[in-house]
Structures are given as structure tokens and as C-alpha cells.
C-alpha atoms as a PDB file:
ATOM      1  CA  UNK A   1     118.182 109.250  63.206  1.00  0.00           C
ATOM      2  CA  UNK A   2     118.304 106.314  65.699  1.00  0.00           C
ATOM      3  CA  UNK A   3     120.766 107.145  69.073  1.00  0.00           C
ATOM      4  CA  UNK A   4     123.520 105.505  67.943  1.00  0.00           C
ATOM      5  CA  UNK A   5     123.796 107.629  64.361  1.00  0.00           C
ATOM      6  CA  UNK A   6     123.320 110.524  66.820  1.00  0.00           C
ATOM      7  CA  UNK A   7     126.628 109.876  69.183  1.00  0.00           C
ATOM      8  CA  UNK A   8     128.368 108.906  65.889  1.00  0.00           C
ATOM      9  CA  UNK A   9     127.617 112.198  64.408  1.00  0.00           C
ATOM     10  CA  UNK A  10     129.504 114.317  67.217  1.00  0.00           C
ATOM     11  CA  UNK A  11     132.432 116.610  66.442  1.00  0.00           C
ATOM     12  CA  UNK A  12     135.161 116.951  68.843  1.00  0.00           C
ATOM     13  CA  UNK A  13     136.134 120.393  70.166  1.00  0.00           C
ATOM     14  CA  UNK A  14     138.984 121.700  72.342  1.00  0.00           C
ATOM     15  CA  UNK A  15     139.197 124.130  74.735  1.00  0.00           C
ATOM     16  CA  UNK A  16     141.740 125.149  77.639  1.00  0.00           C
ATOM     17  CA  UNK A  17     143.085 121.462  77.365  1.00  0.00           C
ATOM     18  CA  UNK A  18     139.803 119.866  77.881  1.00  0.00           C
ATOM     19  CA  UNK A  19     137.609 117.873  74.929  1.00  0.00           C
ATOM     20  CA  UNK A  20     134.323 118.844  74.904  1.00  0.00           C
ATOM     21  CA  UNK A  21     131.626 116.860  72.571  1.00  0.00           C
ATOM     22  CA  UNK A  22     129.257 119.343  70.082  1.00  0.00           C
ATOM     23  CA  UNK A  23     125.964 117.872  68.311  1.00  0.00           C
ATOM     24  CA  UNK A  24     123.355 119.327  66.627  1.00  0.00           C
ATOM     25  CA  UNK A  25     119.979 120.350  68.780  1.00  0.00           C
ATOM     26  CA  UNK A  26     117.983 118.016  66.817  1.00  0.00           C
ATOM     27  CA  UNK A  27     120.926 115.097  67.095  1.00  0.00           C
ATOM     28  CA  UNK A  28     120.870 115.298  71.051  1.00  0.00           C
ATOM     29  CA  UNK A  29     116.902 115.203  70.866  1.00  0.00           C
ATOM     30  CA  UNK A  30     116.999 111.893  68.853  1.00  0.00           C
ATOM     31  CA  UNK A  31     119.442 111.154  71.072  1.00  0.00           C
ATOM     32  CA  UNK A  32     117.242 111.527  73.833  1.00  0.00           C
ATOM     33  CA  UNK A  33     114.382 110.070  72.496  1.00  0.00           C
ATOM     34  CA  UNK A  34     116.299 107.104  71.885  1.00  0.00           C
ATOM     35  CA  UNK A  35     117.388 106.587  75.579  1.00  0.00           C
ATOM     36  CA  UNK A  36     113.810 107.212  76.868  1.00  0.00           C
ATOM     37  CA  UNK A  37     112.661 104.555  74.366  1.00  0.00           C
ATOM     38  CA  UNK A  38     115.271 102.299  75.715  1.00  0.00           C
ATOM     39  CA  UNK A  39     114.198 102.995  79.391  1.00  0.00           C
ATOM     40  CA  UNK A  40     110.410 102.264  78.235  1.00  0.00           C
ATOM     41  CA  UNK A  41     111.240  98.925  76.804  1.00  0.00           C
ATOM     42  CA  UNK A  42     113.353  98.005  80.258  1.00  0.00           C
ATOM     43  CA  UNK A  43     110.420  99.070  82.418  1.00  0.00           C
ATOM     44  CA  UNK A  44     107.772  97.147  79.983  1.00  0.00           C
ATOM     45  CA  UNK A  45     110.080  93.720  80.254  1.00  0.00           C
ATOM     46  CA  UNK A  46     110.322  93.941  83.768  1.00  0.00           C
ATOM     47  CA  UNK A  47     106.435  94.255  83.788  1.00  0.00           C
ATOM     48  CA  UNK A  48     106.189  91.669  81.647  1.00  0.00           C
ATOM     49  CA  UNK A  49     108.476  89.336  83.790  1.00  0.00           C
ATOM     50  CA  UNK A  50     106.043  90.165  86.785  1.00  0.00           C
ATOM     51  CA  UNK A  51     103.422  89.161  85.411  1.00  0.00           C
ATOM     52  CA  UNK A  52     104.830  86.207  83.989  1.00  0.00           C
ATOM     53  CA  UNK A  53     106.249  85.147  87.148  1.00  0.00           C
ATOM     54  CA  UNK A  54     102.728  85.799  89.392  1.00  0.00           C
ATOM     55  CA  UNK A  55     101.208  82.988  86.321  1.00  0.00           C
ATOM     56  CA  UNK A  56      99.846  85.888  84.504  1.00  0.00           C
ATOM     57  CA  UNK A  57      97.410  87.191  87.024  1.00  0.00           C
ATOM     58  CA  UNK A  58      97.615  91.405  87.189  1.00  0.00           C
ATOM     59  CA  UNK A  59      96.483  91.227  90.384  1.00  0.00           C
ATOM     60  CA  UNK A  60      98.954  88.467  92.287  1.00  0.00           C
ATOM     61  CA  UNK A  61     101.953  90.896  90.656  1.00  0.00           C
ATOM     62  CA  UNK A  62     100.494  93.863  92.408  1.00  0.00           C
ATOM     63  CA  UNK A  63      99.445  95.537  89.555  1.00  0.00           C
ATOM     64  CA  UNK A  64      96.454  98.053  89.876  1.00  0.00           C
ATOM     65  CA  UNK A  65      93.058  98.307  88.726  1.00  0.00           C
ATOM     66  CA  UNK A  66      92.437 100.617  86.246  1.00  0.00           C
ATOM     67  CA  UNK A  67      88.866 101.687  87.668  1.00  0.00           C
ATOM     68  CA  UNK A  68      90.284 102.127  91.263  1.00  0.00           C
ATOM     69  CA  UNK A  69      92.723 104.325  90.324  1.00  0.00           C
ATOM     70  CA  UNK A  70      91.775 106.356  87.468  1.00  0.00           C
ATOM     71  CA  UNK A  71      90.285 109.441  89.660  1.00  0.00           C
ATOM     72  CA  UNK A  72      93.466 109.715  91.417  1.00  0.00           C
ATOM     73  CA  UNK A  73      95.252 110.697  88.205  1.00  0.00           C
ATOM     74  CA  UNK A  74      92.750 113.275  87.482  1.00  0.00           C
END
């Protein structure tokens, strides 16, 4: 189910005069999924623009080396 079928899929409840939305567990994870996805694919252009805009060289958009940093994240 992509995110979109997900919020389509919600039922509308009631209570005390205020509207409350109700999904199914496994909707709002899809849901969820699909937003992260979305965020991935925002962060991955903007790389991509960076990189683009330093002429394709890692280094001149301040990316890091691989091999420098690797132990860090151990």
C-alpha cells in the first residue's frame, strides 16, 4: 500500500465534538514508510545537486572519504 492509499483508507471518528482520524497499524506503517522514502529521495537530490554544482568532484562539495571516516562509525 503506497502512502497515499494509506491516508485514503482512514475512517473518521467522533468524540466529545472533536474528529479524530483511525487507521489500521499496518496502514500508518506504510504510511510511514512512505514519508521516510520521500525524505530519502529529498536528501539524495539535494546530494545530487551538490555534487553537480561542485562539477562532480565529491571532494569540492564537502563530501567525505569513505576510508577517513569509516572507524568513526564503528
Amino acid at each position: 500500500m503506497t502512502g497515499l492509499q494509506a491516508l485514503q483508507a482512514v475512517q473518521y471518528v467522533n468524540v466529545k465534538n472533536r474528529r479524530y482520524v483511525v487507521m489500521e497499524a499496518e496502514d500508518w506503517e506504510a504510511l510511514l514508510e512512505w514519508i521516510e522514502t520521500v525524505e530519502d529521495l529529498e536528501v539524495f537530490q539535494q546530494a545530487q545537486n551538490e555534487l553537480k554544482a561542485a562539477g562532480g568532484d565529491p571532494d569540492a562539495a564537502g563530501w567525505l572519504c569513505w576510508d577517513d571516516i569509516r572507524d568513526e562509525l564503528a
